[in-house]
Protein backbone atom coordinates (compact mmCIF):
# COMPACT_ATOMS: atom_id res chain seq x y z
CA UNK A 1 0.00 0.00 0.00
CA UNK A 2 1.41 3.67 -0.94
CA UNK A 3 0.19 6.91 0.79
CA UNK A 4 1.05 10.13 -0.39
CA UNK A 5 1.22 13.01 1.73
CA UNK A 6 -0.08 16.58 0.44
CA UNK A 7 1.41 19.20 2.03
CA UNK A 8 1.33 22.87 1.89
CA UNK A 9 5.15 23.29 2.73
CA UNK A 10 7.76 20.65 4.44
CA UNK A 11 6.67 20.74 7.92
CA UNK A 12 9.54 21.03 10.48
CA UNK A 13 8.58 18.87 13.67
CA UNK A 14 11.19 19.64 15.80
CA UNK A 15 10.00 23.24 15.36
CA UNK A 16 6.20 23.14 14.96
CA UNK A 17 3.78 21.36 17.03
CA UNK A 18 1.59 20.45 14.26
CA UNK A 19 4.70 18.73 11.96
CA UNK A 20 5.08 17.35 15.65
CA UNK A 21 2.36 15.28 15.51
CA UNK A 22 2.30 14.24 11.72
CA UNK A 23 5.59 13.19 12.54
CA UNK A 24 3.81 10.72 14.97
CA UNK A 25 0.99 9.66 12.88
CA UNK A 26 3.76 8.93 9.71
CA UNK A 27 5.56 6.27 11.80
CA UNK A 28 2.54 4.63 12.96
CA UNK A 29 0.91 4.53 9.40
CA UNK A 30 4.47 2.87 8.19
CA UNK A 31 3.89 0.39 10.77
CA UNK A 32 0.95 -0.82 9.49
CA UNK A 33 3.35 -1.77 6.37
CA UNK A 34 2.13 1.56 4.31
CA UNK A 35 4.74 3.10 2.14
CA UNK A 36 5.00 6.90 2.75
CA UNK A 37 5.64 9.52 0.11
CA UNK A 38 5.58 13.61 1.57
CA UNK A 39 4.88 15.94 -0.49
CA UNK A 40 5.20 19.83 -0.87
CA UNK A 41 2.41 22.13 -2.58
CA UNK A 42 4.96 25.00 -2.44
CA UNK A 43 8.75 24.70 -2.81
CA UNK A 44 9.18 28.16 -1.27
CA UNK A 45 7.21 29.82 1.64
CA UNK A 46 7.61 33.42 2.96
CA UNK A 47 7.33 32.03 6.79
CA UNK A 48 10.58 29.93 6.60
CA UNK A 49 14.03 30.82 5.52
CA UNK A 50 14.44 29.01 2.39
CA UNK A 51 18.01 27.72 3.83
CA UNK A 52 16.30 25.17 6.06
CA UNK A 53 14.30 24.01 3.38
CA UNK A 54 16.99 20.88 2.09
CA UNK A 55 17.21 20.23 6.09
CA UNK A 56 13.64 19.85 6.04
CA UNK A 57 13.52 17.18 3.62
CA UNK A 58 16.61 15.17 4.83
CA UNK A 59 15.14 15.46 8.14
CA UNK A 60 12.12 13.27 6.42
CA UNK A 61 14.14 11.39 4.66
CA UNK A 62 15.77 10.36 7.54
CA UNK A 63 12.74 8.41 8.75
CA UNK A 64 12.10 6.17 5.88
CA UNK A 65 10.02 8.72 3.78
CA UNK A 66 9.85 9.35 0.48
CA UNK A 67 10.59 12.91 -0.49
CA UNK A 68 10.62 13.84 -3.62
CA UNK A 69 11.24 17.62 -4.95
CA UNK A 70 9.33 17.89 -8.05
CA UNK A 71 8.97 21.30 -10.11
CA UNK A 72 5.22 20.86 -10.65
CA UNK A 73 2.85 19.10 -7.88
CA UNK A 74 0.52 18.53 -10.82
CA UNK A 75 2.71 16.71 -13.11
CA UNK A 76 4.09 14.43 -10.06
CA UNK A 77 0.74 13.33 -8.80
CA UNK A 78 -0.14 12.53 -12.84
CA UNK A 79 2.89 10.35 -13.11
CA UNK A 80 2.25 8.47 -9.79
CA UNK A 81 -0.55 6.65 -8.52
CA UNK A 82 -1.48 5.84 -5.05
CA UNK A 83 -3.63 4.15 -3.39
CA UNK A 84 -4.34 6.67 -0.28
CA UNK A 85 -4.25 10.60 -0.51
CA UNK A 86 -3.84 12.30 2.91
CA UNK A 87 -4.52 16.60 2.99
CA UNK A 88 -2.73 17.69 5.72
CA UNK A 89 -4.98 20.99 6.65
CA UNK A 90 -7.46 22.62 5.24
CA UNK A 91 -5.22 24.93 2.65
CA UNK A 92 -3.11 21.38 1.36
CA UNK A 93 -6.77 20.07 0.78
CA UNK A 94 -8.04 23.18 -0.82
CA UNK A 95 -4.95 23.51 -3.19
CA UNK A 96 -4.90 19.65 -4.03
CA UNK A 97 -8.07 17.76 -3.33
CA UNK A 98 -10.43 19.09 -6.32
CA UNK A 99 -7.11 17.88 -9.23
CA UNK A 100 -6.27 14.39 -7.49
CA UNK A 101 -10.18 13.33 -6.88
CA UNK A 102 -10.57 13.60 -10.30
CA UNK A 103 -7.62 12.29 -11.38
CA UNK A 104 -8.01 9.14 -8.47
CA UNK A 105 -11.29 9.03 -8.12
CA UNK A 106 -11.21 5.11 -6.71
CA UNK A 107 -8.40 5.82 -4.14
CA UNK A 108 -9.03 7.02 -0.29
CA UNK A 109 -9.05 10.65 0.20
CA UNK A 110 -8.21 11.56 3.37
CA UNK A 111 -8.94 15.15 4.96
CA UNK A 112 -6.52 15.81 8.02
CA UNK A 113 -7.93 19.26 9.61
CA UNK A 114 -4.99 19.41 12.21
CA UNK A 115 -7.30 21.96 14.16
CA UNK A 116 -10.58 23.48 12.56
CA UNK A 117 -8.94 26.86 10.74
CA UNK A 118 -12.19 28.25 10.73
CA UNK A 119 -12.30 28.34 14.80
CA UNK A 120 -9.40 30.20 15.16
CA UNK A 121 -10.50 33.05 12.77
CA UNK A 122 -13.24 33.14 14.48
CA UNK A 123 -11.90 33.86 17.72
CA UNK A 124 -9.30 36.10 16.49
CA UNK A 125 -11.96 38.23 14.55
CA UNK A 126 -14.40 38.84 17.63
CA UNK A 127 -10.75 39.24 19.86
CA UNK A 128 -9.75 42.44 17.39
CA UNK A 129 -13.07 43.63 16.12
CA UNK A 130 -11.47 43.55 12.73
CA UNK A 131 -14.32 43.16 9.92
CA UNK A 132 -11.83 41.61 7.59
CA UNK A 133 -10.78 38.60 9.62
CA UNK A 134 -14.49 37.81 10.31
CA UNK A 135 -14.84 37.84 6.57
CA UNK A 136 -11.88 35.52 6.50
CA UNK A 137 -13.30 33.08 8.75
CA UNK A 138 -16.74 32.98 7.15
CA UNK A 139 -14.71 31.92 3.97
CA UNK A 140 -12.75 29.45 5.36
CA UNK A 141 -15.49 28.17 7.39
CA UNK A 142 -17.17 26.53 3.79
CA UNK A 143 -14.09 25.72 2.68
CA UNK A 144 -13.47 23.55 5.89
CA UNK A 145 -17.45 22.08 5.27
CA UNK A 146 -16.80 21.32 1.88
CA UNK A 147 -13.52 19.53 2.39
CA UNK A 148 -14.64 17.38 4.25
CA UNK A 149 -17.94 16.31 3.01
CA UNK A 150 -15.62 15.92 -0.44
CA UNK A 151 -13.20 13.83 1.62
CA UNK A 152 -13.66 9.84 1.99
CA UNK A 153 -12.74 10.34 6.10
CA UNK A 154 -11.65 13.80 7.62
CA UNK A 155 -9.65 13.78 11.11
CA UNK A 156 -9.79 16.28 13.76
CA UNK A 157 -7.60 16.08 17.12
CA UNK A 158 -10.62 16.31 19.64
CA UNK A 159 -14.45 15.40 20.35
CA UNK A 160 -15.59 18.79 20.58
CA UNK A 161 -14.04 19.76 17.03
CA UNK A 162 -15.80 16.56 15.97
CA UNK A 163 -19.04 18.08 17.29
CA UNK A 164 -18.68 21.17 15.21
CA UNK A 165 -17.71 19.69 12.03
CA UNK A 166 -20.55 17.27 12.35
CA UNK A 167 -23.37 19.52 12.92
CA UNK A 168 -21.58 21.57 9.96
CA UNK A 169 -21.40 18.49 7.78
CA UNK A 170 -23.74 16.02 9.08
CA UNK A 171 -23.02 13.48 6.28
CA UNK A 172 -19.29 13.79 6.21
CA UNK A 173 -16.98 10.41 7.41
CA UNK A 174 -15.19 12.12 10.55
CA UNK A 175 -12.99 10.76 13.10
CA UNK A 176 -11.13 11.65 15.84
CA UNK A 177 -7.34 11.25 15.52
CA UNK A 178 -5.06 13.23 18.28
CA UNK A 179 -1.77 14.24 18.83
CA UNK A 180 0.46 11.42 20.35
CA UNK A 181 2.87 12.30 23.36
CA UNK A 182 5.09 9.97 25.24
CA UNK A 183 5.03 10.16 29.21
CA UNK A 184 8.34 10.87 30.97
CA UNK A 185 8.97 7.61 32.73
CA UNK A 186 10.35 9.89 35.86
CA UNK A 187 8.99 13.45 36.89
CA UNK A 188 12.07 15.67 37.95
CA UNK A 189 11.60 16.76 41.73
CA UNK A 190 9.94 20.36 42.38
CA UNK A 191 13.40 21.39 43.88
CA UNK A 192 15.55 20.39 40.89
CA UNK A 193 13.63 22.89 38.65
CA UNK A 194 13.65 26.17 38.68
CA UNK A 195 11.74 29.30 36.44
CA UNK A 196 8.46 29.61 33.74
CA UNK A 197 8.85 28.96 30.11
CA UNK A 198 6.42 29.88 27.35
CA UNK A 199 6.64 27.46 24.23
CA UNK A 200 5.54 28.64 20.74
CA UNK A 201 6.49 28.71 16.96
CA UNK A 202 5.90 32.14 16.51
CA UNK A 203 5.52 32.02 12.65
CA UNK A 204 1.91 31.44 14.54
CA UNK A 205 -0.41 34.11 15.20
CA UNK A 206 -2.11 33.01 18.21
CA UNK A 207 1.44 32.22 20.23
CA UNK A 208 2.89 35.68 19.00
CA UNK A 209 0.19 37.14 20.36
CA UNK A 210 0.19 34.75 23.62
CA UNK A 211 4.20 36.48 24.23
CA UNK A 212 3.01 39.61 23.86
CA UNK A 213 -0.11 39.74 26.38
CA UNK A 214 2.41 37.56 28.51
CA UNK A 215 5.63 39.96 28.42
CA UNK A 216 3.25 43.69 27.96
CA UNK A 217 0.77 42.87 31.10
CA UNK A 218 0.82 39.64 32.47
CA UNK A 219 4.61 38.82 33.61
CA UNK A 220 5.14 42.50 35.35
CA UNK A 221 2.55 41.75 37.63
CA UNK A 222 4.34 38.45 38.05
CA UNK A 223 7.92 39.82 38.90
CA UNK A 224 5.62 42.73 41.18
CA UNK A 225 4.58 39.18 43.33
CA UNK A 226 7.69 37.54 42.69
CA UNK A 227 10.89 39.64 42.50
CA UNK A 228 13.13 36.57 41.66
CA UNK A 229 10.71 34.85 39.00
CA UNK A 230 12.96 34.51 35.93
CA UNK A 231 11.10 33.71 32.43
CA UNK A 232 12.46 31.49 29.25
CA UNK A 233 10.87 32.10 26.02
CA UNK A 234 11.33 28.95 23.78
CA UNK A 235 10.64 28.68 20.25
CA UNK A 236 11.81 30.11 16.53
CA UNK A 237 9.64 32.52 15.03
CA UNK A 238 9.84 36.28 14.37
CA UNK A 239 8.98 38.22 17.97
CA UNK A 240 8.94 41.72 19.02
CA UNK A 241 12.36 41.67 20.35
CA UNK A 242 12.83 44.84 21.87
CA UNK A 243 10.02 44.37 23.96
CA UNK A 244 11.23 41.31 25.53
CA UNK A 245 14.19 42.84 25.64
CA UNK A 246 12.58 45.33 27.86
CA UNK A 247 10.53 43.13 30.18
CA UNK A 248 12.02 42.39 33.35
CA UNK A 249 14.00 38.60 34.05
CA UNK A 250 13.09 37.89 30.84
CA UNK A 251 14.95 36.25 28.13
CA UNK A 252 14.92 35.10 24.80
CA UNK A 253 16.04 31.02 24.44
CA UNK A 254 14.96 30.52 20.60
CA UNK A 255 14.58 26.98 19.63
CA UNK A 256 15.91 24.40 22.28
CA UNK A 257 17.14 20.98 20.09
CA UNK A 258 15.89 19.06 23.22
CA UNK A 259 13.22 19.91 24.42
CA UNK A 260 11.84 17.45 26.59
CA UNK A 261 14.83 17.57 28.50
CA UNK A 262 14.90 21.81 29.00
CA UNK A 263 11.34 21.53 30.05
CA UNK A 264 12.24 19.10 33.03
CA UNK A 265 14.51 22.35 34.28
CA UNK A 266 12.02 24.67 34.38
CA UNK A 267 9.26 24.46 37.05
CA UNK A 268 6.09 25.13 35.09
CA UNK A 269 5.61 26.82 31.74
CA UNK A 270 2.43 28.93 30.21
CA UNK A 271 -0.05 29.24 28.25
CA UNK A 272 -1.67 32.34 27.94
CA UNK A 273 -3.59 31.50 24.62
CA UNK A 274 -6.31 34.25 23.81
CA UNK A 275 -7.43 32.64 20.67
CA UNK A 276 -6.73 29.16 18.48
CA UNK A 277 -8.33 25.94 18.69
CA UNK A 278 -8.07 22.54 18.08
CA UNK A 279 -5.21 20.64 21.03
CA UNK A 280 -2.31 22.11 21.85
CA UNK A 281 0.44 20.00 21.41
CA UNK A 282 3.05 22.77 23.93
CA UNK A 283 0.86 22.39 26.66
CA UNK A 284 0.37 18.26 25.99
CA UNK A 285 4.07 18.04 26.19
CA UNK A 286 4.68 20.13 28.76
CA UNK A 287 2.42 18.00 31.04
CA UNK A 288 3.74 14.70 29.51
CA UNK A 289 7.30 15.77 30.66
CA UNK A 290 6.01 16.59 34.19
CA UNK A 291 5.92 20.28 34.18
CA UNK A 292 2.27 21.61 34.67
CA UNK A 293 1.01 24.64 33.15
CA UNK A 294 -0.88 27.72 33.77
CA UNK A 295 -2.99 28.30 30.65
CA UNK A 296 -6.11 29.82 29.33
CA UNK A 297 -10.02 27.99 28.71
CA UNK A 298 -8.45 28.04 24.99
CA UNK A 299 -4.93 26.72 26.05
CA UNK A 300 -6.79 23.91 27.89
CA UNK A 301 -9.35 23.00 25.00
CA UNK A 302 -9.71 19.10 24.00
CA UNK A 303 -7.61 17.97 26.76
CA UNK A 304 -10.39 16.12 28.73
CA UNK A 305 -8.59 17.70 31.75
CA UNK A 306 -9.62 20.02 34.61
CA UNK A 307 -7.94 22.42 36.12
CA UNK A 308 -5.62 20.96 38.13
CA UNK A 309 -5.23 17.97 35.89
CA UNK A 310 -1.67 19.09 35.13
CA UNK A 311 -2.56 22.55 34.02
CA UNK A 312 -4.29 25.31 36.22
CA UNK A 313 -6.83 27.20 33.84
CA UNK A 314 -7.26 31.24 33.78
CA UNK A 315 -8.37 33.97 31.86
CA UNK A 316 -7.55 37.40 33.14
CA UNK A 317 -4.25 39.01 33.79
CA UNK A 318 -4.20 38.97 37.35
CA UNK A 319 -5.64 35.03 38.36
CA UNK A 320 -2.57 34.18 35.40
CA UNK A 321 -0.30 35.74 37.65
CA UNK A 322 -0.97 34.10 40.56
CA UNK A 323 -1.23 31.10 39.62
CA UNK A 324 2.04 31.21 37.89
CA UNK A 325 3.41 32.46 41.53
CA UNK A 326 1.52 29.94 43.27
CA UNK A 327 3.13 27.20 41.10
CA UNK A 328 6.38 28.11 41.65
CA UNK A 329 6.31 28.89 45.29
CA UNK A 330 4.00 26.38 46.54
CA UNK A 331 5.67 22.46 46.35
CA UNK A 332 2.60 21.13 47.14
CA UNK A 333 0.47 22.61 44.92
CA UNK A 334 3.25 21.57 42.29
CA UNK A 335 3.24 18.33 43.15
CA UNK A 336 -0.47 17.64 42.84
CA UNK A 337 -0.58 19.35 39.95
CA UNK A 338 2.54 17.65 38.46
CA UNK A 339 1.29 13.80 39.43
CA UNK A 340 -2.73 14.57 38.21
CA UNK A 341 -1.92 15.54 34.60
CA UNK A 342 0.58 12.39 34.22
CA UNK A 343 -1.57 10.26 35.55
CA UNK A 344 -4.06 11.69 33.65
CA UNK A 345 -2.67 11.51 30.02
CA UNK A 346 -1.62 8.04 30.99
CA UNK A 347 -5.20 7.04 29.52
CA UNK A 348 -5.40 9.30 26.80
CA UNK A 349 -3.06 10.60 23.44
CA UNK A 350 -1.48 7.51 23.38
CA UNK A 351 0.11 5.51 20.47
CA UNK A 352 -2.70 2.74 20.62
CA UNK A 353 -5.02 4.90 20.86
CA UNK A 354 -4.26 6.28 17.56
CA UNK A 355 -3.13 3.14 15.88
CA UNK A 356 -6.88 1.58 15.90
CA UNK A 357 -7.72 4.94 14.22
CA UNK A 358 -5.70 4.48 11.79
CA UNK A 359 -6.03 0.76 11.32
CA UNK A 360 -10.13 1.99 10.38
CA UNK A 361 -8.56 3.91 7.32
CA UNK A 362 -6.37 1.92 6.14
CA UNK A 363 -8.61 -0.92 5.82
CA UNK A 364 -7.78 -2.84 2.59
């Protein structure tokens, strides 16, 4: 069996919490014996240096997938049959799914929404007031319908996107496929950590955003409780540098090559998401690796988690603050905290899980 991948760039997973997961799904779907070909809509993209593109594609590579670097998508997909085609979001399906239905009509078409596009835009638009993005999101919200009532299954990461796209495309094949994280076999001790790290790729709106509500309103009032509080801000992406610069124990780490081990140093990390939506694969991780968080209703969305279950949930400036405080001061609080969300994810996100997903769709 032969899948081909449609995407609208190479994704970078050790950058991008969305690659992240694909990354995840890939070596599962090559376990079921599925030969795995990746590839790009656009050679070029104006949110990644084009230097890291041949990276990119060895990184693939480098996991038993097929990359190939054609000049014209079109004339690739003509020459090549397969007998699955997965869309990775809702612009790869968009660009590609209309040509290769056509041109494949008796293969599986498979609609991967990542998170619902169309849910984001609409938070951002009512966040900012601004008439254009709501017109954005009303586009993008048939887009999303049609996809996946074109689509023979579409996948979304959690049961309340499922809930929207279904009563939004009650006829559509949808199921529920989410991001896979691996549990730290040992929690580092509260007193071997120390400090608060945010974790983004900030070629995304809602985490550039996130910073800046973080380092303009939110961390002051943190350092005002907390003199000593230092904060690490992981992740590549273009930022506002000067006005990190400017914020008080605050610093700059860019992107941290392992991760998993960095976030068993610091003591908690945040979240303060005002907008987004499907799961958030920086928060999952953080709370696989031990390390609660301190996030927003948005930041916590899809987890099947309460507030305490690894992550302590807020919304305004000043409950944010304390709680960030509270988690670093208090061991107790820490530890509860800590010990709920592992235990918690021990039952959920898991590699099984997914696999009997997957094992539905690739069924012949």
């Amino acid at each position: 069996m032969r899948l081909l991948i449609i995407t609208p760039l190479i994704p970078d997973p050790r950058r991008e919490g969305a690659a992240y997961r694909l990354l995840k799904i890939t070596r599962l779907i090559m376990d079921l014996g599925v030969e795995v070909t990746l590839l790009p809509l656009h050679r070029k993209f104006k949110t990644i240096d084009e230097d890291t593109l041949s990276d990119r594609n060895a990184f693939w590579a480098s996991q038993g997938i097929i990359v190939p670097n054609p000049t014209n998508w079109e004339s690739y997909v003509s020459n090549n049959q397969f007998e699955y085609y997965w869309y990775d979001s809702f612009l790869g399906a968009n660009i590609a799914i209309d040509f290769i239905k056509r041109l494949r009509a008796d293969a599986k078409h498979i609609f991967d929404t990542v998170d619902l596009g169309h849910v984001r835009e609409f938070r951002e638009a009512k966040l900012t007031g601004k008439q254009k993005l709501l017109l954005k999101a009303i586009a993008t919200k048939k887009t999303e319908v049609d996809r996946a009532n074109q689509a023979d299954v579409t996948l979304v990461v959690s049961e309340q996107e499922c809930a929207t796209l279904k009563s939004l495309a009650p006829n559509a094949s949808i199921l529920v496929l989410p991001n896979i994280h691996e549990l730290a076999d040992e929690i580092p001790s509260y007193e071997s950590r120390v400090g608060v790290g945010i974790i983004g790729s900030y070629h995304h709106g809602p985490n550039v955003d996130a910073v800046r509500w973080l380092c303009e309103e939110i961390w002051p009032r943190c350092v005002e409780l907390s003199p000593d509080l230092n904060l690490s801000i992981i992740g590549s992406g273009p930022l506002d540098e000067e006005s990190i610069a400017s914020t008080n124990n605050c610093k700059r780490v860019g992107y941290i090559e392992d991760l998993p081990a960095y976030l068993q140093r610091l003591r908690l990390t945040v979240a303060p998401l005002r907008y987004g939506a499907g799961i958030k694969g920086k928060v999952l991780e953080s709370i696989a690796k031990g390390t609660p968080v301190v996030g927003t209703d948005i930041a916590s969305e899809g987890l099947n988690l309460d507030s305490g279950d690894g992550i302590l949930v807020a919304n305004t400036t000043n409950t944010i603050a304390n709680f960030i405080v509270r988690l670093h001061q208090e061991k107790d609080l820490w530890e509860r905290t800590a010990m709920r969300g592992h235990q918690k994810l021990r039952h959920q996100f898991t590699q099984d899980h997914c696999k009997q997903t997957l094992l539905r769709i690739f069924d012949r």
